[in-house]
C-alpha atoms as a PDB file:
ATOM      1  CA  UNK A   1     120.816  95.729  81.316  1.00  0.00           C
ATOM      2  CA  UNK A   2     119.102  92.367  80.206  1.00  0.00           C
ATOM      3  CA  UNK A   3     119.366  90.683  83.798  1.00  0.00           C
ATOM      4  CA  UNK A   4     117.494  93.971  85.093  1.00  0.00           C
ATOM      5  CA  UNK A   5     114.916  94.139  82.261  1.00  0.00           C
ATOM      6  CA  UNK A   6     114.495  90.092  81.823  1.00  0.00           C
ATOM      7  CA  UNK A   7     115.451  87.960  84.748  1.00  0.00           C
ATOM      8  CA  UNK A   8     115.735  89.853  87.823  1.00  0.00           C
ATOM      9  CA  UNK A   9     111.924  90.733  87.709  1.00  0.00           C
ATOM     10  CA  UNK A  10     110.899  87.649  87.048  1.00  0.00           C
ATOM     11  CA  UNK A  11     108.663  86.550  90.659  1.00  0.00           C
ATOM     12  CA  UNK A  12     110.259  83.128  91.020  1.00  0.00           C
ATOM     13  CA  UNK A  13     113.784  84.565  90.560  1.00  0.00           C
ATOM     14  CA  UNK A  14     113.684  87.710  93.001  1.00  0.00           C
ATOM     15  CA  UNK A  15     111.770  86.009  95.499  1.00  0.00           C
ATOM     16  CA  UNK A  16     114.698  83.493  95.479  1.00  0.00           C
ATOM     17  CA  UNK A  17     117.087  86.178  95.718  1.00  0.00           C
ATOM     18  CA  UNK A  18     115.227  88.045  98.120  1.00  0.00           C
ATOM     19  CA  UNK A  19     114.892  84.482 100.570  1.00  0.00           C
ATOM     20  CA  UNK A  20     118.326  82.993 100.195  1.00  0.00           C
ATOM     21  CA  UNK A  21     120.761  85.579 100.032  1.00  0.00           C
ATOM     22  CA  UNK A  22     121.928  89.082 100.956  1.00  0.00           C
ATOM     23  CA  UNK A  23     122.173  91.252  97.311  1.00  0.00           C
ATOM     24  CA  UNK A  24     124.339  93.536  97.200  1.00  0.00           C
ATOM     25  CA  UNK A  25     124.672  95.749  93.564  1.00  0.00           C
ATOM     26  CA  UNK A  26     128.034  97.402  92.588  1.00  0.00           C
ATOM     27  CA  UNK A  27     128.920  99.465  89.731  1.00  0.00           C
ATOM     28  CA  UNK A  28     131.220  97.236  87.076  1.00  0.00           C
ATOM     29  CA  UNK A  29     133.693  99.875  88.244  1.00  0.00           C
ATOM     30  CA  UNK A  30     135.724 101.286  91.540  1.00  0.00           C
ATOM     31  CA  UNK A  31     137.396  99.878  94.236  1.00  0.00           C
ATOM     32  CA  UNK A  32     134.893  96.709  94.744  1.00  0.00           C
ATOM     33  CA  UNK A  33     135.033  95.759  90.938  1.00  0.00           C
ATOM     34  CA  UNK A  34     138.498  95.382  91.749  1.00  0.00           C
ATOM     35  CA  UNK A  35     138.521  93.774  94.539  1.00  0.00           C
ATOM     36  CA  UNK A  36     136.801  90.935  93.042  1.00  0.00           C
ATOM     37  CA  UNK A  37     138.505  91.379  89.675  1.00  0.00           C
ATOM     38  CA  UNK A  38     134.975  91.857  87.984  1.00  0.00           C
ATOM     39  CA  UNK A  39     135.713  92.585  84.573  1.00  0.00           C
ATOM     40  CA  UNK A  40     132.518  92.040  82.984  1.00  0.00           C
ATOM     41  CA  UNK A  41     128.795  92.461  83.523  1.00  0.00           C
ATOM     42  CA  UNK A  42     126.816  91.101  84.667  1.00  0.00           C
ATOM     43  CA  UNK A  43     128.736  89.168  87.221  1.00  0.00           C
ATOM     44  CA  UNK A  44     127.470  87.220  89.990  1.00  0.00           C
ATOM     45  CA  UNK A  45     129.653  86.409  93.332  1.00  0.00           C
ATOM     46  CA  UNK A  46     128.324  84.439  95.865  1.00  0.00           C
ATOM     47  CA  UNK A  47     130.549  84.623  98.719  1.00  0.00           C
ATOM     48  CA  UNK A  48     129.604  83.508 102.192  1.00  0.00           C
ATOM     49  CA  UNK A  49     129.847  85.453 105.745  1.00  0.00           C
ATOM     50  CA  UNK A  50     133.799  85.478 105.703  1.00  0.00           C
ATOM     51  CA  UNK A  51     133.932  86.892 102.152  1.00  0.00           C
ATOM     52  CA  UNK A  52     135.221  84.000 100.655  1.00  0.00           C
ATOM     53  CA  UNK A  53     134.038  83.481  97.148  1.00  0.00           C
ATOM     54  CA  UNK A  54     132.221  79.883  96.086  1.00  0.00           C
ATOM     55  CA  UNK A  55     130.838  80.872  92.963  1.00  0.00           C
ATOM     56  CA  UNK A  56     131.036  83.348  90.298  1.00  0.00           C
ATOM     57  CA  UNK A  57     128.530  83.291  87.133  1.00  0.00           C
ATOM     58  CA  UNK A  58     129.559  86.117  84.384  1.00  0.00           C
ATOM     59  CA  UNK A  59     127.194  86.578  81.700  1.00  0.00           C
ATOM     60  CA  UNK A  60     123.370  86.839  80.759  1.00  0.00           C
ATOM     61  CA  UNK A  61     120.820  84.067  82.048  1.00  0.00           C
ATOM     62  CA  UNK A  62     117.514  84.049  81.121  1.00  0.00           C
ATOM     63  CA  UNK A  63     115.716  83.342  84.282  1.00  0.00           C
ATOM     64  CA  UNK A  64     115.060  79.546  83.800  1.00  0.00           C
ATOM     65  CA  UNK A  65     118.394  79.211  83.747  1.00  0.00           C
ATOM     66  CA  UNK A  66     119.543  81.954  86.281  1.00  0.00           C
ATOM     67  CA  UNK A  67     116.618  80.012  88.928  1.00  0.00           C
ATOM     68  CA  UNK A  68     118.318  76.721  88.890  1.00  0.00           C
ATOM     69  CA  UNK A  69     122.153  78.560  88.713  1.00  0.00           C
ATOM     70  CA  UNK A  70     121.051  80.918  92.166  1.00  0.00           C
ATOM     71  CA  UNK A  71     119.953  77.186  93.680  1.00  0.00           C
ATOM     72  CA  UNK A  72     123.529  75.773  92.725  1.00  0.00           C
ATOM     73  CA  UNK A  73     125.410  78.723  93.912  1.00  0.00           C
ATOM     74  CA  UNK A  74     123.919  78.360  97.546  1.00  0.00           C
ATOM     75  CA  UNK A  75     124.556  74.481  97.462  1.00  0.00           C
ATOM     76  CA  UNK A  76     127.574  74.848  96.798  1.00  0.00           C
ATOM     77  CA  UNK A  77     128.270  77.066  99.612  1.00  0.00           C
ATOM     78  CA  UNK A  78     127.128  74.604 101.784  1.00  0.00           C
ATOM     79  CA  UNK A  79     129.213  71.816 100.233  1.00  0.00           C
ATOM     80  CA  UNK A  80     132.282  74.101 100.923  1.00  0.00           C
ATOM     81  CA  UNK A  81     131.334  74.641 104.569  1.00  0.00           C
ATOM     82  CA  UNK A  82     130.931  70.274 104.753  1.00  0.00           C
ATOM     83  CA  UNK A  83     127.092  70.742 104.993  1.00  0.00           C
ATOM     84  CA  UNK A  84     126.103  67.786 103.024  1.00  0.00           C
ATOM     85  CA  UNK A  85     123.268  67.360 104.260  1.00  0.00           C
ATOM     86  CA  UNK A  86     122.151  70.918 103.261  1.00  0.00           C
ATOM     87  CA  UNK A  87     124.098  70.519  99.868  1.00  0.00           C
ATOM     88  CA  UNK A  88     122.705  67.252  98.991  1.00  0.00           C
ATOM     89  CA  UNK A  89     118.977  68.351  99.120  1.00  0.00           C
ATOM     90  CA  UNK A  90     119.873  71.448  97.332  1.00  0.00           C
ATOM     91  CA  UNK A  91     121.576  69.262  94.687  1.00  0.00           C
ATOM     92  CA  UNK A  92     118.428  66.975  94.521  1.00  0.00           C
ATOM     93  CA  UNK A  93     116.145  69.767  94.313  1.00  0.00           C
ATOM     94  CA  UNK A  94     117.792  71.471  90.990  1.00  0.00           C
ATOM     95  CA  UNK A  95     117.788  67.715  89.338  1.00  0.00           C
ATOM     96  CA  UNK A  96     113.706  67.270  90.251  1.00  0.00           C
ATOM     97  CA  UNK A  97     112.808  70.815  89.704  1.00  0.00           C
ATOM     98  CA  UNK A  98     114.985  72.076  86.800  1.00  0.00           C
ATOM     99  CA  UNK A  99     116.496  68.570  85.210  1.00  0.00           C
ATOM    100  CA  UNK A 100     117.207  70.718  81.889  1.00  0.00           C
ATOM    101  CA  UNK A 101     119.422  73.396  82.989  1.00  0.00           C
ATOM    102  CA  UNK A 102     122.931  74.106  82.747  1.00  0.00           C
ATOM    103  CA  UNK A 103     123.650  73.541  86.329  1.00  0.00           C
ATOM    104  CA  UNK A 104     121.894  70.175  86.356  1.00  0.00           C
ATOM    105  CA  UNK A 105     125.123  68.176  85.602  1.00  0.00           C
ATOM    106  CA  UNK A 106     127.426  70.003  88.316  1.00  0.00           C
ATOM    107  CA  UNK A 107     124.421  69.151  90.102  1.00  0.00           C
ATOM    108  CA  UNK A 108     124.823  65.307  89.875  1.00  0.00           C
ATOM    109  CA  UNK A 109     128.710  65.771  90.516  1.00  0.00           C
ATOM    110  CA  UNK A 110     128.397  67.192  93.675  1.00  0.00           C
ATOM    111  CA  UNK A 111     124.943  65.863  94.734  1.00  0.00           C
ATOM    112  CA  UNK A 112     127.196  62.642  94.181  1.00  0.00           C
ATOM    113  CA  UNK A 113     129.971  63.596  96.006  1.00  0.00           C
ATOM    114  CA  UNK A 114     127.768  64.990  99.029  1.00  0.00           C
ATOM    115  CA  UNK A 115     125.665  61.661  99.320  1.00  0.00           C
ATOM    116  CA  UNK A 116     128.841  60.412  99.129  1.00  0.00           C
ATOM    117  CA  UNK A 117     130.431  62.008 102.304  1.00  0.00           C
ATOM    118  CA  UNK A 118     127.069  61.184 104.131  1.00  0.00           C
ATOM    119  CA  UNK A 119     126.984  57.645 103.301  1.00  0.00           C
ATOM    120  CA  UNK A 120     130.427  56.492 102.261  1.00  0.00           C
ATOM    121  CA  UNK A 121     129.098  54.387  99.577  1.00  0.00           C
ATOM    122  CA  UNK A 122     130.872  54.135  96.827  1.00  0.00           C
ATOM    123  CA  UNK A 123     128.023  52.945  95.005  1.00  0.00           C
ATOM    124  CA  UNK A 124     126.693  55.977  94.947  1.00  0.00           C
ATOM    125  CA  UNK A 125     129.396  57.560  92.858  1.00  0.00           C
ATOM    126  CA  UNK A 126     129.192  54.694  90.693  1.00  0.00           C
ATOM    127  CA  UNK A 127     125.618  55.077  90.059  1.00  0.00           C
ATOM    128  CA  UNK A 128     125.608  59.163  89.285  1.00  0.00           C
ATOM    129  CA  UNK A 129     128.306  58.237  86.961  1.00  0.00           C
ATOM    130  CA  UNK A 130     126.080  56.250  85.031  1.00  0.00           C
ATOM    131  CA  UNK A 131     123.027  58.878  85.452  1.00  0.00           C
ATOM    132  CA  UNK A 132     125.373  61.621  83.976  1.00  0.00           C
ATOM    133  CA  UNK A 133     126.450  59.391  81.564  1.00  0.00           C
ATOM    134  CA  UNK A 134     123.068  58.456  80.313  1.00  0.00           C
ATOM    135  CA  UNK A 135     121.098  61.975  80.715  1.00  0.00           C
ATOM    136  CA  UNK A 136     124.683  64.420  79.644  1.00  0.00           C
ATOM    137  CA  UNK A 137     126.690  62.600  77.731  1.00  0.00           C
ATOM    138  CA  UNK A 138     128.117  65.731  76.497  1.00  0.00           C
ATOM    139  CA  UNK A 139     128.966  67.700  79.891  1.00  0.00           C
ATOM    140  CA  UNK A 140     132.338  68.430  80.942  1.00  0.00           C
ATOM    141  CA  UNK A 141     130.817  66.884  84.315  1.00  0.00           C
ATOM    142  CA  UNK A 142     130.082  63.806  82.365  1.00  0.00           C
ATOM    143  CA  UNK A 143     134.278  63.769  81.708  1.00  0.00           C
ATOM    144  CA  UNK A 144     134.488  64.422  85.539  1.00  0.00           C
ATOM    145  CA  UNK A 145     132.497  61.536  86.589  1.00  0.00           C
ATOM    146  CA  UNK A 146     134.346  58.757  84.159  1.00  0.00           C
ATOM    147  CA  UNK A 147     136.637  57.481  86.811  1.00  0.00           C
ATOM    148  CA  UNK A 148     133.861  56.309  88.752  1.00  0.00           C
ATOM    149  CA  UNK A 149     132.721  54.107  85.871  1.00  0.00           C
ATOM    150  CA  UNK A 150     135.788  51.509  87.129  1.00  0.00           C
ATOM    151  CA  UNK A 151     134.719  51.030  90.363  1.00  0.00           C
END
């Protein structure tokens, strides 16, 4: 009820919707709830032109967060297909555009990790870690990145 009173009429966030992917809006119950084993609502799936699933967000989002999670959700479908290129710019984009957001340090991760493929620089792992480390100390991505910090 909230995402279709709150966040799905917000311009920024349907316009995003309505540009980057195909919606699709099932009822939390029936054969396609499960299907995907949806179990609560709202859930999001983002699944690409095979039907395989790359990203699932259950739960309200108030749409400053839900913007930045919609961006995420498409990079990483690109990431999974080895688009790095595609990913990385995605990745950048959340971290100029929404810096504060939930999906800002899974962000840095895999923007990482994409530069990474591009470029195989090392450094560049080494330096997110310390970027994650610095600006979400507190993120379970933060955790992810520590190995990095030895090279």
């Amino acid at each position: 009820m909230q995402m279709g009173a709150v966040t799905y009429p917000d311009h920024e966030v349907s316009e995003y919707i309505i540009n980057e992917f195909i919606p699709l809006r099932q009822p939390p119950d029936g054969k396609t709830a499960d299907d995907f084993h949806l179990r609560w609502t709202p859930t999001l799936l983002v699944l690409d032109d095979q039907g395989s699933e790359h990203h699932r967000l259950v739960g309200f989002l108030r749409p400053e967060q839900f913007l930045p999670a919609l961006m995420l959700m498409k990079a990483k479908t690109r990431f999974a297909h080895a688009r790095f290129q595609e990913a990385a710019i995605l990745f950048d984009q959340i971290l100029k555009e929404h810096s504060g957001s939930f999906s800002a340090p899974e962000a840095v991760y895999l923007g990482a990790v994409s530069h990474y493929r591009l470029e195989k620089d090392a450094g560049i792992l080494k330096a997110a870690q310390q970027e994650i480390t610095k600006r979400y100390p507190d993120s379970e991505w933060s955790m992810r990145m520590w190995p990095y910090s030895l090279l």
